[in-house]
N, C-alpha and C. Protein backbone atom coordinates (compact mmCIF):
# COMPACT_ATOMS: atom_id res chain seq x y z
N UNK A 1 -42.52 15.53 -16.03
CA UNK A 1 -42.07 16.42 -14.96
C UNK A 1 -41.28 15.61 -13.94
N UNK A 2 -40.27 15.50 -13.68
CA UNK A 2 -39.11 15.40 -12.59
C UNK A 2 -39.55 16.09 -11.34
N UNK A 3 -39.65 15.41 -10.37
CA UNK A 3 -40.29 15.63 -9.20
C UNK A 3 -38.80 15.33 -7.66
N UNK A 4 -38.88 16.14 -7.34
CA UNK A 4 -37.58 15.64 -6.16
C UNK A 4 -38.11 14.52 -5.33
N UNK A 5 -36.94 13.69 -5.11
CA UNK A 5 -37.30 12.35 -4.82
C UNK A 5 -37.30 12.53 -2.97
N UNK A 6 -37.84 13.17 -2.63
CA UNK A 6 -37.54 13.54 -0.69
C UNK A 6 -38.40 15.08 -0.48
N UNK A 7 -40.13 14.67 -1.07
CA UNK A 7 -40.86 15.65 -0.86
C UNK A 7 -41.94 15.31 0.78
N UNK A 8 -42.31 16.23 1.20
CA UNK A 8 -43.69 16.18 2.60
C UNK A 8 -44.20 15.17 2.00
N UNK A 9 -44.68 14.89 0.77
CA UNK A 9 -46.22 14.08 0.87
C UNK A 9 -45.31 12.85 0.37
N UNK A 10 -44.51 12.25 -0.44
CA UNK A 10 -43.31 10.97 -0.27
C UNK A 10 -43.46 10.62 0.96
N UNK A 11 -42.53 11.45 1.90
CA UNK A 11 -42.52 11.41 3.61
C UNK A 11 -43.64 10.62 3.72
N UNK A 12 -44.40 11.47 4.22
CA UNK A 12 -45.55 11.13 4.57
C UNK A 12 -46.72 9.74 3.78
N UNK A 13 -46.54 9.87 2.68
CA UNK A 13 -47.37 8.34 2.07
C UNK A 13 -46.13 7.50 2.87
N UNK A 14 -44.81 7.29 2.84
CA UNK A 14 -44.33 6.68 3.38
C UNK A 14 -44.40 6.24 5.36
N UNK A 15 -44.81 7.32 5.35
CA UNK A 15 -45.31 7.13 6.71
C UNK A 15 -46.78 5.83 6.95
N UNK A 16 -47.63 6.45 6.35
CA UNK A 16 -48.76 5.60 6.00
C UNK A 16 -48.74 4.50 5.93
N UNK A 17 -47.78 4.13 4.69
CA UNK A 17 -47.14 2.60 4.32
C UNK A 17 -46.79 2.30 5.65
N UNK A 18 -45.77 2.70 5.97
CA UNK A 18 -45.79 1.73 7.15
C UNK A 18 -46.39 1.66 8.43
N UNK A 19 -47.78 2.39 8.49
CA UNK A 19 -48.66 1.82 10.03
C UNK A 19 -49.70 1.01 8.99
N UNK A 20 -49.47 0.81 7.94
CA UNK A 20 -50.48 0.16 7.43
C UNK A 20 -50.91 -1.15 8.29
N UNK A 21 -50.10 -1.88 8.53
CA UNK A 21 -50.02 -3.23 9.82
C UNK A 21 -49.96 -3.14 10.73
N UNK A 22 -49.90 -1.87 11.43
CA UNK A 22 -49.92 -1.85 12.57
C UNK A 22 -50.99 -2.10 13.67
N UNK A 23 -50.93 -1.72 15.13
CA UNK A 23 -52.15 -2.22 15.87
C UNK A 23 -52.87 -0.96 15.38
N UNK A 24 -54.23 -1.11 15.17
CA UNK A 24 -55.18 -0.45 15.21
C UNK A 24 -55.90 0.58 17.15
N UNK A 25 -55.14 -0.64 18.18
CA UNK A 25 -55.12 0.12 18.88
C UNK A 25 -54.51 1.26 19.30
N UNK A 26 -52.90 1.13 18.42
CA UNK A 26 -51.71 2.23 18.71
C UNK A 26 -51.48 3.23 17.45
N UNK A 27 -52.45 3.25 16.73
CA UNK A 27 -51.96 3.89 15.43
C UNK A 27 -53.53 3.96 14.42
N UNK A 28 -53.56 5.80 14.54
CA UNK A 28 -55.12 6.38 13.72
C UNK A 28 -54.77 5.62 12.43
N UNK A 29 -53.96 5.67 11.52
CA UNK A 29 -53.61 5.10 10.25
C UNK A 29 -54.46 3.89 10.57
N UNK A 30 -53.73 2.61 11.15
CA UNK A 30 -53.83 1.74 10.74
C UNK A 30 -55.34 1.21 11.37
N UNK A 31 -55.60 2.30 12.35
CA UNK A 31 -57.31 2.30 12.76
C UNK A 31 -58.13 2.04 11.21
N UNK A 32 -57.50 3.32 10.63
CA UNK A 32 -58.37 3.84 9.14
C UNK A 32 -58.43 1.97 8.04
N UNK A 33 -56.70 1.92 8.10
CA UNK A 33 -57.04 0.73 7.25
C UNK A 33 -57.57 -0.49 7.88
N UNK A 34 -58.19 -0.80 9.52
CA UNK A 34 -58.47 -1.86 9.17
C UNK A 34 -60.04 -1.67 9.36
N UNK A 35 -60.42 -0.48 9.19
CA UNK A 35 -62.54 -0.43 8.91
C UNK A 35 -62.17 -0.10 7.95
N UNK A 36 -61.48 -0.24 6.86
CA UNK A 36 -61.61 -0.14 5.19
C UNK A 36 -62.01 1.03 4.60
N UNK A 37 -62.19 0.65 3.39
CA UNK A 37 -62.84 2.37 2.56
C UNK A 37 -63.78 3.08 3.14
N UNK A 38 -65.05 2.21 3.44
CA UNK A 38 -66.16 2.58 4.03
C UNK A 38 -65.17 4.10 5.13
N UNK A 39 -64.95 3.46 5.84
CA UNK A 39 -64.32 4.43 6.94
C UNK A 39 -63.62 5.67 6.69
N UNK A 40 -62.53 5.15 5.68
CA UNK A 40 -61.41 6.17 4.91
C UNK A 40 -62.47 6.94 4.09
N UNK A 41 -63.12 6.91 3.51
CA UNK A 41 -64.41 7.30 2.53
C UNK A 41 -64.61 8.87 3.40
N UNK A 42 -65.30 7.88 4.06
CA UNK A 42 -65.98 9.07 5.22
C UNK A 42 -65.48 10.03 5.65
N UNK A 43 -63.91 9.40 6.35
CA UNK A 43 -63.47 10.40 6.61
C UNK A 43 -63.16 12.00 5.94
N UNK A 44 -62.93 11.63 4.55
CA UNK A 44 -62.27 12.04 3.79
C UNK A 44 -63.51 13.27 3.24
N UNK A 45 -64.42 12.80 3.67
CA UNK A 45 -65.80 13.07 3.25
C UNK A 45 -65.86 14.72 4.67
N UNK A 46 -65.72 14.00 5.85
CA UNK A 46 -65.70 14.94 6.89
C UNK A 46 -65.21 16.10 6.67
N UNK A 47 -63.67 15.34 6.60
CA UNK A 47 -62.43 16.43 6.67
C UNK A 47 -62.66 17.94 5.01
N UNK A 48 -63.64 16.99 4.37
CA UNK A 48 -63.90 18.41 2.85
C UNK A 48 -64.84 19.45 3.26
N UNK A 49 -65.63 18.91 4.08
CA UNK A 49 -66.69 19.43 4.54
C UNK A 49 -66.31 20.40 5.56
N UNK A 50 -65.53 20.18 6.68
CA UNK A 50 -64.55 20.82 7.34
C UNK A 50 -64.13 21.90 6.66
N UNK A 51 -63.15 21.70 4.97
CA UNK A 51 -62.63 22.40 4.67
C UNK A 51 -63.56 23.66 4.25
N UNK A 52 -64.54 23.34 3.71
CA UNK A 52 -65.70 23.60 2.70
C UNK A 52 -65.93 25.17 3.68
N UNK A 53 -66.33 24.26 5.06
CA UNK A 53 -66.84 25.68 5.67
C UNK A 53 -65.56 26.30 6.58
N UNK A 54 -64.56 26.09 6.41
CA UNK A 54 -63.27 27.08 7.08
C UNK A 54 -63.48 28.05 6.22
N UNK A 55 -63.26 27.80 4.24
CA UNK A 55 -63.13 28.97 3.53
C UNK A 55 -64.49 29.81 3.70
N UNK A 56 -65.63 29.11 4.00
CA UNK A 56 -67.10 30.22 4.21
C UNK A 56 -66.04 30.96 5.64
N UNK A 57 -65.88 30.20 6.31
CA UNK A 57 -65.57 31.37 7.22
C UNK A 57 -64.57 32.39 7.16
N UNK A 58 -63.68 32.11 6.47
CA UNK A 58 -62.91 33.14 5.56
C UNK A 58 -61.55 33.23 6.47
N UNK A 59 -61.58 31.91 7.98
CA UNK A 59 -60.27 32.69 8.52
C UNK A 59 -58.84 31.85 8.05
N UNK A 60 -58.26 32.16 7.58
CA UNK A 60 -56.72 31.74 6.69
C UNK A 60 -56.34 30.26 7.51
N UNK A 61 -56.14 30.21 8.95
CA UNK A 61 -55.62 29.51 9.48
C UNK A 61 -56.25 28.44 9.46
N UNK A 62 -57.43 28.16 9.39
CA UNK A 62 -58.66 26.90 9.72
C UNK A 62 -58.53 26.40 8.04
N UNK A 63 -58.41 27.25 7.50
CA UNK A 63 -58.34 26.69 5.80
C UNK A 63 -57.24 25.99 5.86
N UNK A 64 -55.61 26.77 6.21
CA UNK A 64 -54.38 25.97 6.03
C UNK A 64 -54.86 24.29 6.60
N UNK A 65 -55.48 24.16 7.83
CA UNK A 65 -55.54 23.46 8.80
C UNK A 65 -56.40 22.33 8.35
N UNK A 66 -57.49 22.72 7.91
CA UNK A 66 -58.69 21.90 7.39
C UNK A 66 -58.24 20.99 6.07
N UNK A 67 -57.36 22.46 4.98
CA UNK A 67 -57.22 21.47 4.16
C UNK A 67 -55.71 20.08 4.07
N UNK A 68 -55.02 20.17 5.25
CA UNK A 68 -53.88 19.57 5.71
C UNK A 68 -54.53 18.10 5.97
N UNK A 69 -55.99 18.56 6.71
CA UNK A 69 -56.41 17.34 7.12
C UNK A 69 -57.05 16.52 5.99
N UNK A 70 -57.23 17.18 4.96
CA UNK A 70 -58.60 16.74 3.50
C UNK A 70 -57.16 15.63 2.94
N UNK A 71 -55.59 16.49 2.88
CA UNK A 71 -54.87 16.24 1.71
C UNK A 71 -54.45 14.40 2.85
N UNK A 72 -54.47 15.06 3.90
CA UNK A 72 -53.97 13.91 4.79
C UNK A 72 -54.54 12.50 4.61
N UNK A 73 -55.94 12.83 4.70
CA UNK A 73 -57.00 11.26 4.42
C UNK A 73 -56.91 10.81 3.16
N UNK A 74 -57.15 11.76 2.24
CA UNK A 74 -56.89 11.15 1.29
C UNK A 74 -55.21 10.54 0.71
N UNK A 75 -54.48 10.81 1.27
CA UNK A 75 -53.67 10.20 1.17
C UNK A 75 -53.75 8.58 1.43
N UNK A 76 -54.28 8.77 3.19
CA UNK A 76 -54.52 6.79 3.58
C UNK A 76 -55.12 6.72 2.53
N UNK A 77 -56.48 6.91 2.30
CA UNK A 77 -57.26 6.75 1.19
C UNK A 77 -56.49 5.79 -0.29
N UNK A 78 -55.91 6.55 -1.04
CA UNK A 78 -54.74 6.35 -1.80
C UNK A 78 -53.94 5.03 -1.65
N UNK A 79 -52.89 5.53 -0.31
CA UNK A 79 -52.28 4.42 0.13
C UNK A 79 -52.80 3.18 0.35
N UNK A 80 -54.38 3.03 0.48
CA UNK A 80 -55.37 1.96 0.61
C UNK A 80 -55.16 1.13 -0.56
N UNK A 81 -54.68 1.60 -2.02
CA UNK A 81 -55.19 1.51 -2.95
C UNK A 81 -53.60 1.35 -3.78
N UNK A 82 -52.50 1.00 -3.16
CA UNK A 82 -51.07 1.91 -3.58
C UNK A 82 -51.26 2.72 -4.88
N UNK A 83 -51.93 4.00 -4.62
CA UNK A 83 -52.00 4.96 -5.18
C UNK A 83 -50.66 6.20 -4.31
N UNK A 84 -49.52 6.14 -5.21
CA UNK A 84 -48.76 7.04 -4.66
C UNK A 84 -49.15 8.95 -5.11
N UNK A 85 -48.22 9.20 -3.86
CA UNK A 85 -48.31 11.24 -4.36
C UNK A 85 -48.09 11.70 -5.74
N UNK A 86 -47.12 10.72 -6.23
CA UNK A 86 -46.31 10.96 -7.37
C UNK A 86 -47.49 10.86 -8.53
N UNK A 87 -48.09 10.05 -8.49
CA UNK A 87 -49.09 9.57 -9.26
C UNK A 87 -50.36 10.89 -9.45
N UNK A 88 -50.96 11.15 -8.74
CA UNK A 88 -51.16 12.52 -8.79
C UNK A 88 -50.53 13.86 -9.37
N UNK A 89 -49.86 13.71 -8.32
CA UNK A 89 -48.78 15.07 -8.86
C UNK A 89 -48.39 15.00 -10.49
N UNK A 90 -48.02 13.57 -10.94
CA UNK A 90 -47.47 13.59 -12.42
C UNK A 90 -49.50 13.90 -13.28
N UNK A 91 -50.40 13.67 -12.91
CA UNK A 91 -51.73 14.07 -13.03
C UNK A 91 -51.52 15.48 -13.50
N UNK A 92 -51.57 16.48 -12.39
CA UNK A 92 -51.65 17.44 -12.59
C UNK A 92 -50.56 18.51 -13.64
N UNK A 93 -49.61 17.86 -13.28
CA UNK A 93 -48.24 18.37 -14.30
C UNK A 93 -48.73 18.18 -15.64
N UNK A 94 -49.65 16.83 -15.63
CA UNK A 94 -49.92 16.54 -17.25
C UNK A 94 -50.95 17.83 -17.71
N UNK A 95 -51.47 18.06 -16.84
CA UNK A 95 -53.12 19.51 -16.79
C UNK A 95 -52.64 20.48 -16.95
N UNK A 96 -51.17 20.31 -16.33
CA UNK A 96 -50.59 21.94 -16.36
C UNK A 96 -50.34 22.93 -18.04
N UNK A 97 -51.10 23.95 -18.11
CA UNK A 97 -51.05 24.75 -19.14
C UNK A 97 -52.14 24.56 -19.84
N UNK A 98 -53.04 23.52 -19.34
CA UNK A 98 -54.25 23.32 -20.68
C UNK A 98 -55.54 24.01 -20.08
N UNK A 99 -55.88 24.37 -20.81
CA UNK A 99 -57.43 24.74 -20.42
C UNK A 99 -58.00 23.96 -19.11
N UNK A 100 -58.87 24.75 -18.58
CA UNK A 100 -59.73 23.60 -17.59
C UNK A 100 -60.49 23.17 -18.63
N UNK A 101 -61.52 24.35 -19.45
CA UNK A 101 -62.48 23.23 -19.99
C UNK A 101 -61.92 22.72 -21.41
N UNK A 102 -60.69 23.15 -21.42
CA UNK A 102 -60.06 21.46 -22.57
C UNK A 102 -60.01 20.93 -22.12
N UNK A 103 -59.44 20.50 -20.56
CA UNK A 103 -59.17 19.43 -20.16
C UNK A 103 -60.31 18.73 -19.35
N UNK A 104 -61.15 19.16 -19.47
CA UNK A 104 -62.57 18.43 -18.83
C UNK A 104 -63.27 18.26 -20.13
N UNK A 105 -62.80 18.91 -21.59
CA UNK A 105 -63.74 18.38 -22.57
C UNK A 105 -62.99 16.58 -23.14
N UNK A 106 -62.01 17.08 -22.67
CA UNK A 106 -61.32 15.87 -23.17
C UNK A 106 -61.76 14.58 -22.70
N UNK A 107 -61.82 14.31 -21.38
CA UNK A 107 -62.42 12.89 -20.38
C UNK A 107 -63.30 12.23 -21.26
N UNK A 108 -63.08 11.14 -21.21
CA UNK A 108 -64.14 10.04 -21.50
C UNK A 108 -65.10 10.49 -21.23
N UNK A 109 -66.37 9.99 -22.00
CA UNK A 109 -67.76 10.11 -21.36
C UNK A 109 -67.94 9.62 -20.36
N UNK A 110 -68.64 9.58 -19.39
CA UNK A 110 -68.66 9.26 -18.15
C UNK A 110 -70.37 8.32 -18.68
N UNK A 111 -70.47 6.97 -17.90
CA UNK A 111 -71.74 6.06 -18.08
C UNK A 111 -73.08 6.89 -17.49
């Protein structure tokens, strides 16, 4: 799948990339990367949980909002890791058309 090369989440991991060094006093990013996964973890952990109960609450806007913030962390998350958007995205393109449970019968066994 061919993906346009000048998408939001490009932008944006690119954004990431670069507060990666930055002061931790002037920049949430580079706050995130320098308490490490532990931190990014969590967050990421918050912000689902967040999302989890916007949709119990059923109102449209807190969902858009909540899950902006889920796709957001995990991005640093990612970027922690140079895990790009693309990398994902070509993920799901590969899923696209197959069964869910073909494509969950398929996975390795898990230990």
């Amino acid at each position: 799948m061919s993906l346009p090369a000048d998408t939001v989440l490009d932008r944006l991991a690119e954004v990431i990339r670069s507060r990666r060094d930055a002061d931790p006093e002037t920049s949430y990013v580079a706050r995130l990367f320098a308490r490490g996964d532990d931190a990014m973890l969590k967050k990421v952990g918050e912000e689902a949980t967040e999302f989890v109960l916007a949709v119990k609450g059923g109102a449209r806007t807190s969902m858009v909002y909540e899950a902006a913030d889920v796709w957001f962390h995990m991005l640093v998350a990612l970027g922690a890791h140079d895990v790009s958007p693309r990398e994902v995205l070509a993920e799901l393109a590969r899923r696209e058309g197959l069964s869910g449970l073909e494509e969950f019968a398929s996975r390795p066994a898990r230990p």
